[in-house]
N, C-alpha and C. Protein backbone atom coordinates (compact mmCIF):
# COMPACT_ATOMS: atom_id res chain seq x y z
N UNK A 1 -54.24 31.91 -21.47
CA UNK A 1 -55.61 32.35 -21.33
C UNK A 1 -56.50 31.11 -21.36
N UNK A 2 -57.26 30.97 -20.14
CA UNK A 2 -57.93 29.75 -20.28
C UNK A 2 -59.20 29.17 -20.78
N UNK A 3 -60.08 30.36 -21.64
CA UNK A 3 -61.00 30.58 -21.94
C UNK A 3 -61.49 31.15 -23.61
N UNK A 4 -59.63 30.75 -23.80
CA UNK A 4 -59.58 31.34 -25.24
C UNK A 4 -60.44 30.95 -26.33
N UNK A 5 -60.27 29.10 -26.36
CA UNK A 5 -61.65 28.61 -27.26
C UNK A 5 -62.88 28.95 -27.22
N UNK A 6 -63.17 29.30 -25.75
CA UNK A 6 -64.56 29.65 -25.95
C UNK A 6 -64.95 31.45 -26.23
N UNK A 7 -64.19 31.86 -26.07
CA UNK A 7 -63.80 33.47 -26.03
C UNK A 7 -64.14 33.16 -27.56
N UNK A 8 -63.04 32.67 -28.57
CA UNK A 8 -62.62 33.09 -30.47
C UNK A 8 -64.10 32.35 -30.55
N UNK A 9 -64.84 30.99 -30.14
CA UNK A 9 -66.23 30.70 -30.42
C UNK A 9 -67.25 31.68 -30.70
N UNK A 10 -66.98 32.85 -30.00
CA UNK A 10 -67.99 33.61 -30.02
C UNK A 10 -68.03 34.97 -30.82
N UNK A 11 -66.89 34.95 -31.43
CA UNK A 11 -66.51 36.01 -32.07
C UNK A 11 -66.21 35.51 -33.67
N UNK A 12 -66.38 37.26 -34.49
CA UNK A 12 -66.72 37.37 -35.97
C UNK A 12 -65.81 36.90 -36.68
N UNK A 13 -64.88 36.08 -37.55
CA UNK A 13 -63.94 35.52 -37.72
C UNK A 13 -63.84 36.82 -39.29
N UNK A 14 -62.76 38.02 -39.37
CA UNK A 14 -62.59 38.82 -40.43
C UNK A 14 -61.35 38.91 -41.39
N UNK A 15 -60.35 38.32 -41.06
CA UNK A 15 -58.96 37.99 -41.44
C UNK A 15 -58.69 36.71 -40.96
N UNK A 16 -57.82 35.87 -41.90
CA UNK A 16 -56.84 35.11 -41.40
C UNK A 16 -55.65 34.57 -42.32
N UNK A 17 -55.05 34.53 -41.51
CA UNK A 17 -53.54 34.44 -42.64
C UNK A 17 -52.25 33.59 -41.76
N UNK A 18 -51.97 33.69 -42.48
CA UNK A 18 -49.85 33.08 -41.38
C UNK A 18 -49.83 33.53 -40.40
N UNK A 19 -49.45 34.61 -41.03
CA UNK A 19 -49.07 35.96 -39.87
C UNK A 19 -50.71 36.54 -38.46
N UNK A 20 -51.71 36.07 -39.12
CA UNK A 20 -52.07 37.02 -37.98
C UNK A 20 -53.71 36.56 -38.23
N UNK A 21 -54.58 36.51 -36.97
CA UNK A 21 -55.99 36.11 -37.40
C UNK A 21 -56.59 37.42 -36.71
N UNK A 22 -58.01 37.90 -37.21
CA UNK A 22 -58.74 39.03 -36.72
C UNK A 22 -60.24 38.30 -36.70
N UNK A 23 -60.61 38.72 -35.39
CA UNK A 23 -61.98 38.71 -34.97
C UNK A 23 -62.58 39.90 -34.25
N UNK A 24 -63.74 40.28 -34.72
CA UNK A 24 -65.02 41.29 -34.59
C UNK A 24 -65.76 40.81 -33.72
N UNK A 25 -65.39 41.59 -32.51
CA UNK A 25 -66.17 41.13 -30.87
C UNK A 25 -67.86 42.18 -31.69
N UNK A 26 -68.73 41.08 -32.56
CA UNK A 26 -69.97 41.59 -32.39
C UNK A 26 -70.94 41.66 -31.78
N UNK A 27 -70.56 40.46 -30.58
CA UNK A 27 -71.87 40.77 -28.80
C UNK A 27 -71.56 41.37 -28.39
N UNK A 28 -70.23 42.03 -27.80
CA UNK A 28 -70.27 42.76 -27.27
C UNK A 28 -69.53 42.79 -25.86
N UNK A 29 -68.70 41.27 -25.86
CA UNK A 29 -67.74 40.37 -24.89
C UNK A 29 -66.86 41.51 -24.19
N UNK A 30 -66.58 41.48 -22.90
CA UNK A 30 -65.65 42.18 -22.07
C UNK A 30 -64.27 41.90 -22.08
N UNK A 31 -63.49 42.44 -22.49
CA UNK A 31 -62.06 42.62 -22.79
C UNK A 31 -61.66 41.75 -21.48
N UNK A 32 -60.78 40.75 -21.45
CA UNK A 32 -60.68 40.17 -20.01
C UNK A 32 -59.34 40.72 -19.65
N UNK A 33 -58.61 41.77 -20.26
CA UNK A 33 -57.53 42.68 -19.32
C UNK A 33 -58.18 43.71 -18.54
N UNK A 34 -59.35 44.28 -19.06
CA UNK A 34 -60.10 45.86 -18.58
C UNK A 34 -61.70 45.65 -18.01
N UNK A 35 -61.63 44.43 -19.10
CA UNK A 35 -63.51 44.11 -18.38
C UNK A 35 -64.25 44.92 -19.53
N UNK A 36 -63.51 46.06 -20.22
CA UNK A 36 -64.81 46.41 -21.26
C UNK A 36 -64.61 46.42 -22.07
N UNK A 37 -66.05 46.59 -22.67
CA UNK A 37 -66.27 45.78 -24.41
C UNK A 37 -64.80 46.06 -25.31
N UNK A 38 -64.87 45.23 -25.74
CA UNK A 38 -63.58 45.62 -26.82
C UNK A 38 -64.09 45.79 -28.68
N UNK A 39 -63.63 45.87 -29.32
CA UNK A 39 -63.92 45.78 -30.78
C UNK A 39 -63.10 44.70 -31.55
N UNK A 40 -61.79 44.82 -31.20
CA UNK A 40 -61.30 43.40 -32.33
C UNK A 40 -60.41 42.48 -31.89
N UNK A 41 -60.07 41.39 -31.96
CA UNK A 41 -59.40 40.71 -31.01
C UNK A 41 -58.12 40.29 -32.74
N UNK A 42 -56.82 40.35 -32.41
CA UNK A 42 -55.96 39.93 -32.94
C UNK A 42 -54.66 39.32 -32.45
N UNK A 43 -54.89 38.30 -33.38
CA UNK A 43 -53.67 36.90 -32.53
C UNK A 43 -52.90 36.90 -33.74
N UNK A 44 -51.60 37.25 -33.39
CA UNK A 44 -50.46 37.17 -33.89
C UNK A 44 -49.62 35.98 -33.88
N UNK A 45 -49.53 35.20 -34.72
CA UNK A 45 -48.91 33.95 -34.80
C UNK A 45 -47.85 33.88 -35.20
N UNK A 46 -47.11 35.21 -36.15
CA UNK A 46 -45.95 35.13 -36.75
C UNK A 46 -45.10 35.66 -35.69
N UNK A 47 -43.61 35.59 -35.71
CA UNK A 47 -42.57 35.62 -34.74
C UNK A 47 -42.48 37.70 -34.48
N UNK A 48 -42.88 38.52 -35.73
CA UNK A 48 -42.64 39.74 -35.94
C UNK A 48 -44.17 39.57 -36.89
N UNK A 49 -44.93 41.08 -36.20
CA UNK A 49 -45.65 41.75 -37.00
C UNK A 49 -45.67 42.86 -37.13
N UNK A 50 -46.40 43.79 -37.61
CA UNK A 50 -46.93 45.36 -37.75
C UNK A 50 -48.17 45.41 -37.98
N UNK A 51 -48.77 47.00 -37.15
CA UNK A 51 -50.18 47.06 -37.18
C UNK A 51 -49.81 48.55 -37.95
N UNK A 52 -51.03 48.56 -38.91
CA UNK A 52 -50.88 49.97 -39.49
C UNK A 52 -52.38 50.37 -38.90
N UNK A 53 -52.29 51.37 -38.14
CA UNK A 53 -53.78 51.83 -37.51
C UNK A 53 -53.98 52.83 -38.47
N UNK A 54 -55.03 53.26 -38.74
CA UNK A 54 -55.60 54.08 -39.49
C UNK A 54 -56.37 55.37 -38.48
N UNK A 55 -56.91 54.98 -36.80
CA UNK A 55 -57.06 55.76 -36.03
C UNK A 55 -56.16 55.56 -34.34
N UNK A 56 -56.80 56.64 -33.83
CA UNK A 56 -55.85 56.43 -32.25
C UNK A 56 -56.74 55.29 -31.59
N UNK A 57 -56.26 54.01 -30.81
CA UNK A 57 -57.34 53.09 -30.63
C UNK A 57 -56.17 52.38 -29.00
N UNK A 58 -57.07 51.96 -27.87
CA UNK A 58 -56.46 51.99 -26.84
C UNK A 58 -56.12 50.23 -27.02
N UNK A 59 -55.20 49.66 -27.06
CA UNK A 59 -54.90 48.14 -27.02
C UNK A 59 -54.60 47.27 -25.63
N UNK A 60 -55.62 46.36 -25.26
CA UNK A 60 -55.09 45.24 -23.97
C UNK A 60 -54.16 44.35 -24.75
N UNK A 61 -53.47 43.28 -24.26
CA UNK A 61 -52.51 42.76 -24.28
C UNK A 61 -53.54 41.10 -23.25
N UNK A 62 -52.92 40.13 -23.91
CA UNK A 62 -52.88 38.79 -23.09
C UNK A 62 -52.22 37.86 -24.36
N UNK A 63 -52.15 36.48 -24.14
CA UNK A 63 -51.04 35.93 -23.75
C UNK A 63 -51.72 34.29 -24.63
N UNK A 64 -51.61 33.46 -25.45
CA UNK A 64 -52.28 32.12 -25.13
C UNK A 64 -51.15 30.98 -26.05
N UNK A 65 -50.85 30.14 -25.62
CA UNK A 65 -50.05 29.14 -25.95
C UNK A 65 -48.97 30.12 -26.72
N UNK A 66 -48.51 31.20 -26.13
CA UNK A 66 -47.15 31.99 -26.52
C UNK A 66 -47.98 33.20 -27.64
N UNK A 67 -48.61 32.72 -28.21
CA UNK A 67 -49.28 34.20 -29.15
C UNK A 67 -49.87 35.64 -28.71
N UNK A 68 -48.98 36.82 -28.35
CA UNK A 68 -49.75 37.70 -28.41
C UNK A 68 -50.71 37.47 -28.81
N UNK A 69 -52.15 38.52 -27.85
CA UNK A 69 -53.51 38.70 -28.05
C UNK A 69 -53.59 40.07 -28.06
N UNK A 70 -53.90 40.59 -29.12
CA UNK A 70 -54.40 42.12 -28.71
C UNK A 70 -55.70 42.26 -28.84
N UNK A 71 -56.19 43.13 -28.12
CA UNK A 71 -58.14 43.30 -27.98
C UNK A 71 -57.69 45.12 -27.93
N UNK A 72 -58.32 45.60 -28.99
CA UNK A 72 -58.87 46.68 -29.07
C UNK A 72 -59.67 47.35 -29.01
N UNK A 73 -59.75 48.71 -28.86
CA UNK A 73 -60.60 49.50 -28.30
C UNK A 73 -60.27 50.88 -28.88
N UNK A 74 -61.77 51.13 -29.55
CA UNK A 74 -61.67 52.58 -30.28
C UNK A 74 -62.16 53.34 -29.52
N UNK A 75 -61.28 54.66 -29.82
CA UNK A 75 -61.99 55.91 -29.13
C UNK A 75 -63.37 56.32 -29.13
């Protein structure tokens, strides 16, 4: 993803750990798999993770120096 630094620049920094960093799309940035707004962007750095969702929420997928990106999207 070639735009990743400036993409995580602009976003809410809410977790970070080993395993996994979370950011809060609070402008309001366009998901660059779908084009629309997304809600949380999570980069998975560890080799194996798990998401425990708490609701039904639609997930894009991309890609950056090998780390899953997931960008979510609530119902």
């Amino acid at each position: 993803m070639e735009d990743y630094d400036e993409l995580v620049s602009s976003l809410t920094p809410r977790q970070e750990s080993d395993s996994v960093s979370i950011y809060q799309n609070t402008v309001g940035l366009a998901c660059p798999a779908c084009e629309e707004a997304f809600d949380n962007l999570i980069v998975c750095k560890a080799e194996f993770n798990s998401l425990e969702l708490d609701f039904a929420m639609d997930i894009c997928t991309a890609t950056h120096d090998g780390n899953p990106l997931l960008f979510t999207h609530k119902h």
